[in-house]
PDB file of N, CA and C in Angstrom:
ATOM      1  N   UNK A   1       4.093 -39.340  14.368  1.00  0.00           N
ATOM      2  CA  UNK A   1       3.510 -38.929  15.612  1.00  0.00           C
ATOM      3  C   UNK A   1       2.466 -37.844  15.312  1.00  0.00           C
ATOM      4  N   UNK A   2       1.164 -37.635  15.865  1.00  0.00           N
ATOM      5  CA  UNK A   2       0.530 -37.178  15.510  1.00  0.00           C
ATOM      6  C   UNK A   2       0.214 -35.384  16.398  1.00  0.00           C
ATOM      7  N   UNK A   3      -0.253 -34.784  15.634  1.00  0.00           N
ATOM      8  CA  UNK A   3       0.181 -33.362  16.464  1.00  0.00           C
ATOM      9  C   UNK A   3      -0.561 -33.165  17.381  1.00  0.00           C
ATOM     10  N   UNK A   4      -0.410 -32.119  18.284  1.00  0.00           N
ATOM     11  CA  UNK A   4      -1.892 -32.004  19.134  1.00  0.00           C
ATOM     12  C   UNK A   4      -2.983 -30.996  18.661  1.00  0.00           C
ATOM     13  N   UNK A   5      -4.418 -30.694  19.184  1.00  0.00           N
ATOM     14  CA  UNK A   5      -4.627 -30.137  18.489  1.00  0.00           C
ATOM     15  C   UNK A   5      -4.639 -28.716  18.558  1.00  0.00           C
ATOM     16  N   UNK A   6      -4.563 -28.150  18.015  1.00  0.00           N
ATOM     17  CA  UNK A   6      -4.627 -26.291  17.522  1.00  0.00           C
ATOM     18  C   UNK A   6      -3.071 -26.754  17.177  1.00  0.00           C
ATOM     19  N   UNK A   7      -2.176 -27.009  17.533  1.00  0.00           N
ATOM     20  CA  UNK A   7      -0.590 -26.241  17.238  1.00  0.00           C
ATOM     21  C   UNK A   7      -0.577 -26.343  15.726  1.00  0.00           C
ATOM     22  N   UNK A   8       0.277 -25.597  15.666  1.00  0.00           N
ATOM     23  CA  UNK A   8       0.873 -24.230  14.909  1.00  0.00           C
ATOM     24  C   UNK A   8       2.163 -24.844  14.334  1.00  0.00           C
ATOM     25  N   UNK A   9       2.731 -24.992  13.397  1.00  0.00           N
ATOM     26  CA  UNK A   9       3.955 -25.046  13.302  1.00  0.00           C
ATOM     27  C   UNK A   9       4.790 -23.327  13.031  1.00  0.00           C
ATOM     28  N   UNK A  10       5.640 -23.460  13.262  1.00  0.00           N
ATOM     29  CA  UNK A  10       6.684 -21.898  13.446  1.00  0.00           C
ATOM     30  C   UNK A  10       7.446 -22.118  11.984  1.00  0.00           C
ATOM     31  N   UNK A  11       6.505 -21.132  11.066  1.00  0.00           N
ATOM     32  CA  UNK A  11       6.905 -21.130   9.788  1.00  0.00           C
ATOM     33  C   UNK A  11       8.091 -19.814   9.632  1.00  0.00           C
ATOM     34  N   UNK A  12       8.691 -19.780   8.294  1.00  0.00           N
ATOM     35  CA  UNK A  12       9.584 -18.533   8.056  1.00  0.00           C
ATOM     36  C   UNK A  12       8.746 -17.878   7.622  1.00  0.00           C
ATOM     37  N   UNK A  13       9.223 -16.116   8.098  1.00  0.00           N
ATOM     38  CA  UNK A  13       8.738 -15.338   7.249  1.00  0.00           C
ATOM     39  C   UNK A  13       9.538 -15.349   5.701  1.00  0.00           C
ATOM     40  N   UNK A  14       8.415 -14.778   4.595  1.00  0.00           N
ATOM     41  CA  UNK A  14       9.232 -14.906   3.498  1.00  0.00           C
ATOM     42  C   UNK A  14      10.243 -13.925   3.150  1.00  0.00           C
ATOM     43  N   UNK A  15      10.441 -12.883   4.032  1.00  0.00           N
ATOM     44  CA  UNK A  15      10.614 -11.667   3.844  1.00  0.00           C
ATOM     45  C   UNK A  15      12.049 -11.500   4.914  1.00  0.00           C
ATOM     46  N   UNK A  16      11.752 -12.018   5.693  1.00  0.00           N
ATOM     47  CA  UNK A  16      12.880 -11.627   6.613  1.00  0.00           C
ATOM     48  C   UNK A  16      13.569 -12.927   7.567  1.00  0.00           C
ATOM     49  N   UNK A  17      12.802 -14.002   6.987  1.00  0.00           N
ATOM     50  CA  UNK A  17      13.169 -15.246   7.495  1.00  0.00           C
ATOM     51  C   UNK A  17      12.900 -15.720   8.680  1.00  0.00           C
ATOM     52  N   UNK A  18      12.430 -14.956  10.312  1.00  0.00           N
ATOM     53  CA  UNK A  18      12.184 -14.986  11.383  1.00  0.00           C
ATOM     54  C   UNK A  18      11.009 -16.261  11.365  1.00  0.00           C
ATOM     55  N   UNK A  19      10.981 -16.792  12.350  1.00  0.00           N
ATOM     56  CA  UNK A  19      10.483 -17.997  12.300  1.00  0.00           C
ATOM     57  C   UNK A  19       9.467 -17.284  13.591  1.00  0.00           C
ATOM     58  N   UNK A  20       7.666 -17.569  12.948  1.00  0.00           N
ATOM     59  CA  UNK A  20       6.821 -17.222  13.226  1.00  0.00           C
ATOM     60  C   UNK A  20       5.371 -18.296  13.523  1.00  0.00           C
ATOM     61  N   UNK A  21       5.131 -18.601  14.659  1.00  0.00           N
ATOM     62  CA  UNK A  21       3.988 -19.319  15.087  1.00  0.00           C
ATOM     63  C   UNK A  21       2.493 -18.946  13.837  1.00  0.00           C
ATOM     64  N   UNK A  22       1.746 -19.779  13.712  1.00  0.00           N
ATOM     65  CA  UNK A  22       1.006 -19.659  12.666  1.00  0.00           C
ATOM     66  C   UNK A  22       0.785 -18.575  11.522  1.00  0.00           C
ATOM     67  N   UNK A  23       1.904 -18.578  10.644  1.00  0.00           N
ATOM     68  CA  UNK A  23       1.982 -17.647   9.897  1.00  0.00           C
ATOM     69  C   UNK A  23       1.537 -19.047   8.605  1.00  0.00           C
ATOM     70  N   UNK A  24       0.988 -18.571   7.661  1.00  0.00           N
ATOM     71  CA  UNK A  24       1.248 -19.464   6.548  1.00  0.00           C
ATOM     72  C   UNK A  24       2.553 -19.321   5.611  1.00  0.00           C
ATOM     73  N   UNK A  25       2.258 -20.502   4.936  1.00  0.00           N
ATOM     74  CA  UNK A  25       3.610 -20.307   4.005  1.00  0.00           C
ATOM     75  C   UNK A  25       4.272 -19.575   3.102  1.00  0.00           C
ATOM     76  N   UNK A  26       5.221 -18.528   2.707  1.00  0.00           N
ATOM     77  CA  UNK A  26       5.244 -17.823   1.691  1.00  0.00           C
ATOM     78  C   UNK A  26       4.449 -16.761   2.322  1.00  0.00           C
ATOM     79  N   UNK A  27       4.203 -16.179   3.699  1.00  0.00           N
ATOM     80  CA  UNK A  27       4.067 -15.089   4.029  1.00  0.00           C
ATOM     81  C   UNK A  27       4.530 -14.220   4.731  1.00  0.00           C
ATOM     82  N   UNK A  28       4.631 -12.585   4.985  1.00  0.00           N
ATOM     83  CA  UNK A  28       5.348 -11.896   5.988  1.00  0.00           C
ATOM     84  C   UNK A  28       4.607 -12.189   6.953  1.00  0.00           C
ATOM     85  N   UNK A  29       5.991 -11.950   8.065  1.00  0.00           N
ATOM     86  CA  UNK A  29       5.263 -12.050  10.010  1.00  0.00           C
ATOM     87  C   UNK A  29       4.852 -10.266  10.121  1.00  0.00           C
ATOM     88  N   UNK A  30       3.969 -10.512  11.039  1.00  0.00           N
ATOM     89  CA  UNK A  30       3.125  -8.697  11.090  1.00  0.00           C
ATOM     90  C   UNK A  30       4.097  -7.602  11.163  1.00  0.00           C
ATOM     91  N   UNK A  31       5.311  -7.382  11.215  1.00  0.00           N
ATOM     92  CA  UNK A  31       6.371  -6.653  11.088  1.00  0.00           C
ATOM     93  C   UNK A  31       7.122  -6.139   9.752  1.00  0.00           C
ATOM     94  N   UNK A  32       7.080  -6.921   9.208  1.00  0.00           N
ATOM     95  CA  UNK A  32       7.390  -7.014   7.656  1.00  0.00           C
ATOM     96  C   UNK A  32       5.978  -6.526   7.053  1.00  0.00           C
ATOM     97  N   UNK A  33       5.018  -7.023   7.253  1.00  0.00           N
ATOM     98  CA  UNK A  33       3.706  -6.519   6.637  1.00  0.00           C
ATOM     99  C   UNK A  33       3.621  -5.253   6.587  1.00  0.00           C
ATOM    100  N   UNK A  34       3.585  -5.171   8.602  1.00  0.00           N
ATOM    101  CA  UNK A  34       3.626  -3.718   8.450  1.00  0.00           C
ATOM    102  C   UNK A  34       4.501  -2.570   7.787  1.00  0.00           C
ATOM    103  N   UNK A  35       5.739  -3.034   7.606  1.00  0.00           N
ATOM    104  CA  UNK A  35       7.148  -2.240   7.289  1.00  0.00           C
ATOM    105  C   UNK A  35       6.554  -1.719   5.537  1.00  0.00           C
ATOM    106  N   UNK A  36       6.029  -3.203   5.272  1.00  0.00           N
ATOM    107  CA  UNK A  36       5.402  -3.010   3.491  1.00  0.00           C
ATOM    108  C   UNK A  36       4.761  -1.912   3.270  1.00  0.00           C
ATOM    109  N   UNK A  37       3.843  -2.216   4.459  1.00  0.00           N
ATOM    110  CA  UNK A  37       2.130  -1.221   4.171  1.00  0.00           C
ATOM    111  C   UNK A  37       2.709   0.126   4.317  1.00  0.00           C
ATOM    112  N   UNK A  38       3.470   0.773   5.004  1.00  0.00           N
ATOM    113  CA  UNK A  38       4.384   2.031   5.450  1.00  0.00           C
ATOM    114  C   UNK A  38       4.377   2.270   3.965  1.00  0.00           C
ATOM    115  N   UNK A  39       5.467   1.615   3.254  1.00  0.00           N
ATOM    116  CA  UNK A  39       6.685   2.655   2.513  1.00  0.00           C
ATOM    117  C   UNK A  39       5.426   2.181   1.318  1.00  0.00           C
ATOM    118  N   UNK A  40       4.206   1.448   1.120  1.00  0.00           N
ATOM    119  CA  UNK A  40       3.657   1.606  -0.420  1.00  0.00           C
ATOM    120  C   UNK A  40       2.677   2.702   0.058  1.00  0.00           C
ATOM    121  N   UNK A  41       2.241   2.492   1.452  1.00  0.00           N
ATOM    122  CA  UNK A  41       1.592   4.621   1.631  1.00  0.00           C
ATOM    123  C   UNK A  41       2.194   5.203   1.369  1.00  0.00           C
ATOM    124  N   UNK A  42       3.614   5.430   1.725  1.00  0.00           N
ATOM    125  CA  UNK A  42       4.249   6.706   1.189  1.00  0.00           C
ATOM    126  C   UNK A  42       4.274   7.063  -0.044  1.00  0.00           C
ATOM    127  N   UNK A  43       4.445   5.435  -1.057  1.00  0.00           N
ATOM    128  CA  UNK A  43       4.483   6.034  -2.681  1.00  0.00           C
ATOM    129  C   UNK A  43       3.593   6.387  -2.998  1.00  0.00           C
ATOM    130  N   UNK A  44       2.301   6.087  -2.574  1.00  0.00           N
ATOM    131  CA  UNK A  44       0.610   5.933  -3.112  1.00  0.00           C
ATOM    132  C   UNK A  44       0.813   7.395  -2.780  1.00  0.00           C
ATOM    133  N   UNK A  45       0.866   7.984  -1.577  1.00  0.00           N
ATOM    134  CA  UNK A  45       0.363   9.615  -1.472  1.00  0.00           C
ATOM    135  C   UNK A  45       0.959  10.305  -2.188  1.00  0.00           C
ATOM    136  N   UNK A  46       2.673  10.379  -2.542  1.00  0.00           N
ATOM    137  CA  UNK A  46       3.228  11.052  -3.966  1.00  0.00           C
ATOM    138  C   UNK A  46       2.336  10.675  -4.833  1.00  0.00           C
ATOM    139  N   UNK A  47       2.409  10.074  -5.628  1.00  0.00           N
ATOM    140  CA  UNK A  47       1.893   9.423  -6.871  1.00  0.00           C
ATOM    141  C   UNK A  47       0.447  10.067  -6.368  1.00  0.00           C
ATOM    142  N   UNK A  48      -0.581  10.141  -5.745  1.00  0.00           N
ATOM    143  CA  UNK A  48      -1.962  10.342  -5.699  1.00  0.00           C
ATOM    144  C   UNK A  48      -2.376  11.793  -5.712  1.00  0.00           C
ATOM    145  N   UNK A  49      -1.026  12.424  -5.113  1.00  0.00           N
ATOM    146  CA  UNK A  49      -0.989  14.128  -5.000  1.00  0.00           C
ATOM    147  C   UNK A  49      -0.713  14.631  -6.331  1.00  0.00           C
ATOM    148  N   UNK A  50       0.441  13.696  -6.645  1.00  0.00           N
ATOM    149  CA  UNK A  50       0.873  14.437  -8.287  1.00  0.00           C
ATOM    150  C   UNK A  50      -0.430  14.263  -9.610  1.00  0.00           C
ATOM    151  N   UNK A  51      -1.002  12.825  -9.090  1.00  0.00           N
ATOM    152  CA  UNK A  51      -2.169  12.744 -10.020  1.00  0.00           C
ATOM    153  C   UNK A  51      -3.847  13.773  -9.767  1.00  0.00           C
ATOM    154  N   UNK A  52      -3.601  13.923  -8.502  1.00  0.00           N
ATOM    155  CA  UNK A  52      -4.696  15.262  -8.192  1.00  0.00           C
ATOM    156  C   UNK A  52      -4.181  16.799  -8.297  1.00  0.00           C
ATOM    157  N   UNK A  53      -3.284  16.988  -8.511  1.00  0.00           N
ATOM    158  CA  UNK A  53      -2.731  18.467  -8.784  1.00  0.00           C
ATOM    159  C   UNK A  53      -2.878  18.181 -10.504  1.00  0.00           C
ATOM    160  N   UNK A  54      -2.456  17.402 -11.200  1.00  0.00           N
ATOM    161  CA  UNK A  54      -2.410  17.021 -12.785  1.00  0.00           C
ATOM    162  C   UNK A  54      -4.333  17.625 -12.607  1.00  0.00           C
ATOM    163  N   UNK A  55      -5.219  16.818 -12.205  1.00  0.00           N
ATOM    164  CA  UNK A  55      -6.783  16.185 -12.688  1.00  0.00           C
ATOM    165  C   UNK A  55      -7.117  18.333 -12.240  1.00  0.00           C
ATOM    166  N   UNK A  56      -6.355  18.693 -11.373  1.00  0.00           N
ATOM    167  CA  UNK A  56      -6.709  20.328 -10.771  1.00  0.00           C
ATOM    168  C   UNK A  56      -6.715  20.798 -11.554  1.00  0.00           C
ATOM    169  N   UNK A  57      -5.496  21.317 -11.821  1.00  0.00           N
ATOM    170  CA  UNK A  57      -4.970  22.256 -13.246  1.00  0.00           C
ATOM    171  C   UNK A  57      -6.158  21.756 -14.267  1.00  0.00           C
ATOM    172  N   UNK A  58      -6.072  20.418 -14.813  1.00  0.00           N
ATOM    173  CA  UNK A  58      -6.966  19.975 -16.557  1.00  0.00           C
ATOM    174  C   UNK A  58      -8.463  20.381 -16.128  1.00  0.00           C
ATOM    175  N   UNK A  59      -8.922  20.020 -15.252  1.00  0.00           N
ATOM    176  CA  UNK A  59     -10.516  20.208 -14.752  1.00  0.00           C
ATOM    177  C   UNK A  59     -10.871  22.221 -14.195  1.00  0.00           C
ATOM    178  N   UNK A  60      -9.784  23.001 -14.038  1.00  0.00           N
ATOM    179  CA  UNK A  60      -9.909  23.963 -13.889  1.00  0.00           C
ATOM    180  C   UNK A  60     -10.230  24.909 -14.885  1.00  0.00           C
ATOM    181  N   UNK A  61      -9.129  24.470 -15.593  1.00  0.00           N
ATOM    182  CA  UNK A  61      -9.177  25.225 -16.969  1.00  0.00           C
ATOM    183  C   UNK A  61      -9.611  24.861 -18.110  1.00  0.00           C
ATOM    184  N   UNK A  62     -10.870  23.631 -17.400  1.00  0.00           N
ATOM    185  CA  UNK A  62     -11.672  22.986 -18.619  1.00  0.00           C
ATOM    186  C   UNK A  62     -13.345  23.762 -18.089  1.00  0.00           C
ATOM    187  N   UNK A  63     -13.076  23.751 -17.031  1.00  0.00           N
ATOM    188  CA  UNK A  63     -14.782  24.066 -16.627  1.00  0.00           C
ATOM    189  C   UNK A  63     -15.070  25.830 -16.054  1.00  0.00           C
ATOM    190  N   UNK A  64     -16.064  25.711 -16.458  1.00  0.00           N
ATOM    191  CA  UNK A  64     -16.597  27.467 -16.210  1.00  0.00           C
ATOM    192  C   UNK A  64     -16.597  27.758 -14.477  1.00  0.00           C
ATOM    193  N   UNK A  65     -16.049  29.295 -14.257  1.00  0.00           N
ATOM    194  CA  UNK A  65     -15.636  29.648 -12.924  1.00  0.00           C
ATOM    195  C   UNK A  65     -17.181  30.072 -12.060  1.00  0.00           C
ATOM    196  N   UNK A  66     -17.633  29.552 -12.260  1.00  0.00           N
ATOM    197  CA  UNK A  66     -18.916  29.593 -11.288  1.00  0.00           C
ATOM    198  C   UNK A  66     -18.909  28.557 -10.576  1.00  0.00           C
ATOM    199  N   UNK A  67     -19.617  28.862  -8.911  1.00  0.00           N
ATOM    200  CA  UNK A  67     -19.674  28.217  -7.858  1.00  0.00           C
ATOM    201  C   UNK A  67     -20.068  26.934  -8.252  1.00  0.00           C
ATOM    202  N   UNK A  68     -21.007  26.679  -8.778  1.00  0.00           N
ATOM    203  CA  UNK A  68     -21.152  25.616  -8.832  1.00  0.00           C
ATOM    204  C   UNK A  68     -20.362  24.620  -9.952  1.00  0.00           C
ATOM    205  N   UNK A  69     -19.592  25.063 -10.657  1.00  0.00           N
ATOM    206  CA  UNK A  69     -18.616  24.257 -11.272  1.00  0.00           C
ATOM    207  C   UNK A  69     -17.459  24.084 -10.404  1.00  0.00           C
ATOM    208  N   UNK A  70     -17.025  24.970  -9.616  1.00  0.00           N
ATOM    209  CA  UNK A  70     -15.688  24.756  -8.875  1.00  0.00           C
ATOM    210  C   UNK A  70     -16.194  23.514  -8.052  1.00  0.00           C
ATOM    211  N   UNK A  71     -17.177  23.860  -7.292  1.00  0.00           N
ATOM    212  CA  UNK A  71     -17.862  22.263  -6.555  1.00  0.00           C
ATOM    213  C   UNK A  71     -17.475  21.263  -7.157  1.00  0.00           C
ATOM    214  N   UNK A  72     -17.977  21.312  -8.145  1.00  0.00           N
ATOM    215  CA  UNK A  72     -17.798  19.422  -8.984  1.00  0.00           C
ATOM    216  C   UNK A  72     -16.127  19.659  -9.693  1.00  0.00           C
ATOM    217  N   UNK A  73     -15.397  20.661  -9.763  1.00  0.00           N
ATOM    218  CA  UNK A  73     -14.016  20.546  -9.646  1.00  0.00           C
ATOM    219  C   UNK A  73     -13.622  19.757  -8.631  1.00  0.00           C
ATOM    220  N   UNK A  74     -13.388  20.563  -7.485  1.00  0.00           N
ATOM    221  CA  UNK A  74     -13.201  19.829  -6.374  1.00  0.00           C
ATOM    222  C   UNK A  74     -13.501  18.628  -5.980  1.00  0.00           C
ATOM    223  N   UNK A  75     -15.036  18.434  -6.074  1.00  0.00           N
ATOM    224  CA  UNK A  75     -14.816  16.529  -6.207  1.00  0.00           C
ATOM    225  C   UNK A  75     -14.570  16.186  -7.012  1.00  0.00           C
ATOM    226  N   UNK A  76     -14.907  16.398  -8.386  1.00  0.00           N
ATOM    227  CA  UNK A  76     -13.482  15.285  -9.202  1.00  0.00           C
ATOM    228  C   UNK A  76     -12.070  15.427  -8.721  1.00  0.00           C
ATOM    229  N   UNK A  77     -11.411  15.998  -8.335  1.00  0.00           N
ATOM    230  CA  UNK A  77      -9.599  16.566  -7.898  1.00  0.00           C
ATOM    231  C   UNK A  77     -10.164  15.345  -6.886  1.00  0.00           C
ATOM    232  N   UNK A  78     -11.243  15.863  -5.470  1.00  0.00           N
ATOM    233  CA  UNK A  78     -10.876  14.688  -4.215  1.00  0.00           C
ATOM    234  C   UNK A  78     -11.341  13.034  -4.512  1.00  0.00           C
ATOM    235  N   UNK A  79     -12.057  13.137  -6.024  1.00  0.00           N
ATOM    236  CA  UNK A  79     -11.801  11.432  -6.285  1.00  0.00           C
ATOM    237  C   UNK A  79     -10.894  10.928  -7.214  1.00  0.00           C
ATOM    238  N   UNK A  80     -10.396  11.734  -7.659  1.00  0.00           N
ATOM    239  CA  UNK A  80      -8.908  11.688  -8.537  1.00  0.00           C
ATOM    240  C   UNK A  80      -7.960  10.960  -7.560  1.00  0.00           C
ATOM    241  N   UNK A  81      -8.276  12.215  -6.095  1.00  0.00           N
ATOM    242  CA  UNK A  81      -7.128  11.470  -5.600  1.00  0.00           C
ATOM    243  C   UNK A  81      -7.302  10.246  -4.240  1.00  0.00           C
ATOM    244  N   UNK A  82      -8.288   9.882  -4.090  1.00  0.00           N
ATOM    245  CA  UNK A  82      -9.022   9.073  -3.414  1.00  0.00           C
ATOM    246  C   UNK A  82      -9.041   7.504  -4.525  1.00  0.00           C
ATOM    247  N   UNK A  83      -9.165   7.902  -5.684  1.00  0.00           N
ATOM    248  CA  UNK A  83      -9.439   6.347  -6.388  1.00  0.00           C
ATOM    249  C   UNK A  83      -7.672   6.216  -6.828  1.00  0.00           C
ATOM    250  N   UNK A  84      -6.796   7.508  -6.955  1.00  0.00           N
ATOM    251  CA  UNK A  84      -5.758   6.907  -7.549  1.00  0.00           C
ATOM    252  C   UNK A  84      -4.765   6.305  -6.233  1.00  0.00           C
ATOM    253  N   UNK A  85      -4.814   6.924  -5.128  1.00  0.00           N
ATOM    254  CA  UNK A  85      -3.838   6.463  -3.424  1.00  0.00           C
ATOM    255  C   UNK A  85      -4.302   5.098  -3.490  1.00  0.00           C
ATOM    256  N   UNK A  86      -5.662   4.448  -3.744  1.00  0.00           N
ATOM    257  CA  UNK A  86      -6.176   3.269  -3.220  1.00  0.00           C
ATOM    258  C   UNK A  86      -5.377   2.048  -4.475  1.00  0.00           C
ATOM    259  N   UNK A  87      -5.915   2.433  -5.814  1.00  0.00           N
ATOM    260  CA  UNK A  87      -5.036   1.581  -6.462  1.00  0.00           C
ATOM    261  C   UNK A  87      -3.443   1.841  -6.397  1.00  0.00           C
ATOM    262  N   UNK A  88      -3.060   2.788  -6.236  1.00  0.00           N
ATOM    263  CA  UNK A  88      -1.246   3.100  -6.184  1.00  0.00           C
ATOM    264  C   UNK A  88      -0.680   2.460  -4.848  1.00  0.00           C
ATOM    265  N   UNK A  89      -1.367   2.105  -3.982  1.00  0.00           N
ATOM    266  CA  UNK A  89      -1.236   1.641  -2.755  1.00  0.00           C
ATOM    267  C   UNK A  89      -1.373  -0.208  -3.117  1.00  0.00           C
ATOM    268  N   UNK A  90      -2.028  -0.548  -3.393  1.00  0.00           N
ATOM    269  CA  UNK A  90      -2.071  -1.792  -4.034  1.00  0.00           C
ATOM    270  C   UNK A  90      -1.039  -2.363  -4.495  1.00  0.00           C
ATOM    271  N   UNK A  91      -1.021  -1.428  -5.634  1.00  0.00           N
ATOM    272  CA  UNK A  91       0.410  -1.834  -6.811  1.00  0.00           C
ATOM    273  C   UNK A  91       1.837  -1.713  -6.322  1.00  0.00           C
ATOM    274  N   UNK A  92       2.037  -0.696  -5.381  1.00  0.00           N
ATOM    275  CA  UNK A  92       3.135  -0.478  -4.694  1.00  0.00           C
ATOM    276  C   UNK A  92       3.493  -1.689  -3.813  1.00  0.00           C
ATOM    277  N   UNK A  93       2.603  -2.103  -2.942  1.00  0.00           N
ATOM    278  CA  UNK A  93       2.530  -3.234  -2.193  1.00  0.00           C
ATOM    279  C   UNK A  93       2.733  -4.455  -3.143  1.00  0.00           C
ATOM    280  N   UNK A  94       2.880  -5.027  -3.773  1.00  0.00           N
ATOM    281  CA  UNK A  94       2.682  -5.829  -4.788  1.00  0.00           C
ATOM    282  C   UNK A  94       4.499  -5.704  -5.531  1.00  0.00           C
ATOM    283  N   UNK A  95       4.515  -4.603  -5.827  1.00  0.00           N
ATOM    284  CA  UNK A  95       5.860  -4.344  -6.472  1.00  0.00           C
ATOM    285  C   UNK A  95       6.966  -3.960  -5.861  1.00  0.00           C
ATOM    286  N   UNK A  96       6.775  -3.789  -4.923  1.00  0.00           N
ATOM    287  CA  UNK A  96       8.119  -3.438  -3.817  1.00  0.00           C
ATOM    288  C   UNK A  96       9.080  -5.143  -3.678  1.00  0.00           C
ATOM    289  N   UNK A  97      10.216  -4.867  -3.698  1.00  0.00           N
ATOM    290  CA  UNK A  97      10.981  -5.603  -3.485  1.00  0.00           C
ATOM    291  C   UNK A  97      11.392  -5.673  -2.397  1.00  0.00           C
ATOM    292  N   UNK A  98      11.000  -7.427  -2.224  1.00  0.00           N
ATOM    293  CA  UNK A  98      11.454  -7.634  -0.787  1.00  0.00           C
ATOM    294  C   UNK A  98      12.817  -7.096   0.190  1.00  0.00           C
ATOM    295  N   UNK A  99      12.914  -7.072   1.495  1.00  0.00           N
ATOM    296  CA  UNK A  99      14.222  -6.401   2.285  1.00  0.00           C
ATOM    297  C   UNK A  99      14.691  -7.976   2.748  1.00  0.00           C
ATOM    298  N   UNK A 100      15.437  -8.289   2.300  1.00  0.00           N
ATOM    299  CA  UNK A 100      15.951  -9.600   2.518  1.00  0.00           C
ATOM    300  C   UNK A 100      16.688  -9.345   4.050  1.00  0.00           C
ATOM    301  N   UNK A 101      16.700  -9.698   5.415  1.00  0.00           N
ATOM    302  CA  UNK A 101      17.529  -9.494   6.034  1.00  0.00           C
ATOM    303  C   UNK A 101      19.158 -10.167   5.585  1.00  0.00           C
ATOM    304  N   UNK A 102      20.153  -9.690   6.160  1.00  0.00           N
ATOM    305  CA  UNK A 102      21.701  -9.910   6.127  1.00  0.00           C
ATOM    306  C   UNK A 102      21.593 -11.316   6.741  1.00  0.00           C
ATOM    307  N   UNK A 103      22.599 -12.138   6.478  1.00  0.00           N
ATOM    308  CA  UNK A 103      22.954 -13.216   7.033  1.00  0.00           C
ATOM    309  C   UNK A 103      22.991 -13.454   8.617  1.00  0.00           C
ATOM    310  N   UNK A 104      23.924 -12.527   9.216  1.00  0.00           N
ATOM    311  CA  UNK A 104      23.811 -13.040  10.826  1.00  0.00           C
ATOM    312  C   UNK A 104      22.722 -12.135  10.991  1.00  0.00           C
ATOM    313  N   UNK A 105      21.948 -11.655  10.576  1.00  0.00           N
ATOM    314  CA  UNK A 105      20.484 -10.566  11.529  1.00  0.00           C
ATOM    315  C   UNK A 105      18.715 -11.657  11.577  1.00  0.00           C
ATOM    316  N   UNK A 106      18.373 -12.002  12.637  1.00  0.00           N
ATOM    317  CA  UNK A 106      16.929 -12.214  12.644  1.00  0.00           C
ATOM    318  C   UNK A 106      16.458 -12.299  13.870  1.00  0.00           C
TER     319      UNK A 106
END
């Protein structure tokens, strides 16, 4: 029988199993996505703070204390920690292990 057109079949999420109107296959429904994107910000900003306090300290006590060196301190420290949140945010997302829901929960 042939479908009509636009519909959607109500796929699983991969993540939590909830059965979701045009989701593709092997993907989270926007809840799970979102739940992801949360907790790999949270690691990215540890991880991005600890790597811009590290780049502070080495770039401080590498470069001469005049105004205009503290300047280009400071932006290296705010792209230290601007290029490292963006990839740590990535990788986190990527490496987090799925939250499988429990058997009777969806």
């Amino acid at each position: 029988m042939p479908s009509p057109a636009g519909w959607q079949p109500e796929v699983p999420c991969a993540e939590c199993g909830r059965r979701v109107a045009g989701l593709g296959w092997a993907e989270r429904c926007p809840e799970c996505r979102w739940r992801r994107e949360r907790r790999a910000s949270r690691i990215a900003s540890r991880i991005s703070l600890l790597a811009a306090a590290l780049a502070a300290v080495y770039v401080f006590s590498r470069l001469r204390t005049t105004s205009t060196g503290r300047l280009w301190a400071a932006l290296i420290v705010l792209a230290v920690y601007l290029m490292v949140r963006r990839i740590a945010q990535k990788v986190a997302y990527q490496a987090l292990p799925d939250e499988r829901a429990a058997p009777g929960e969806q």
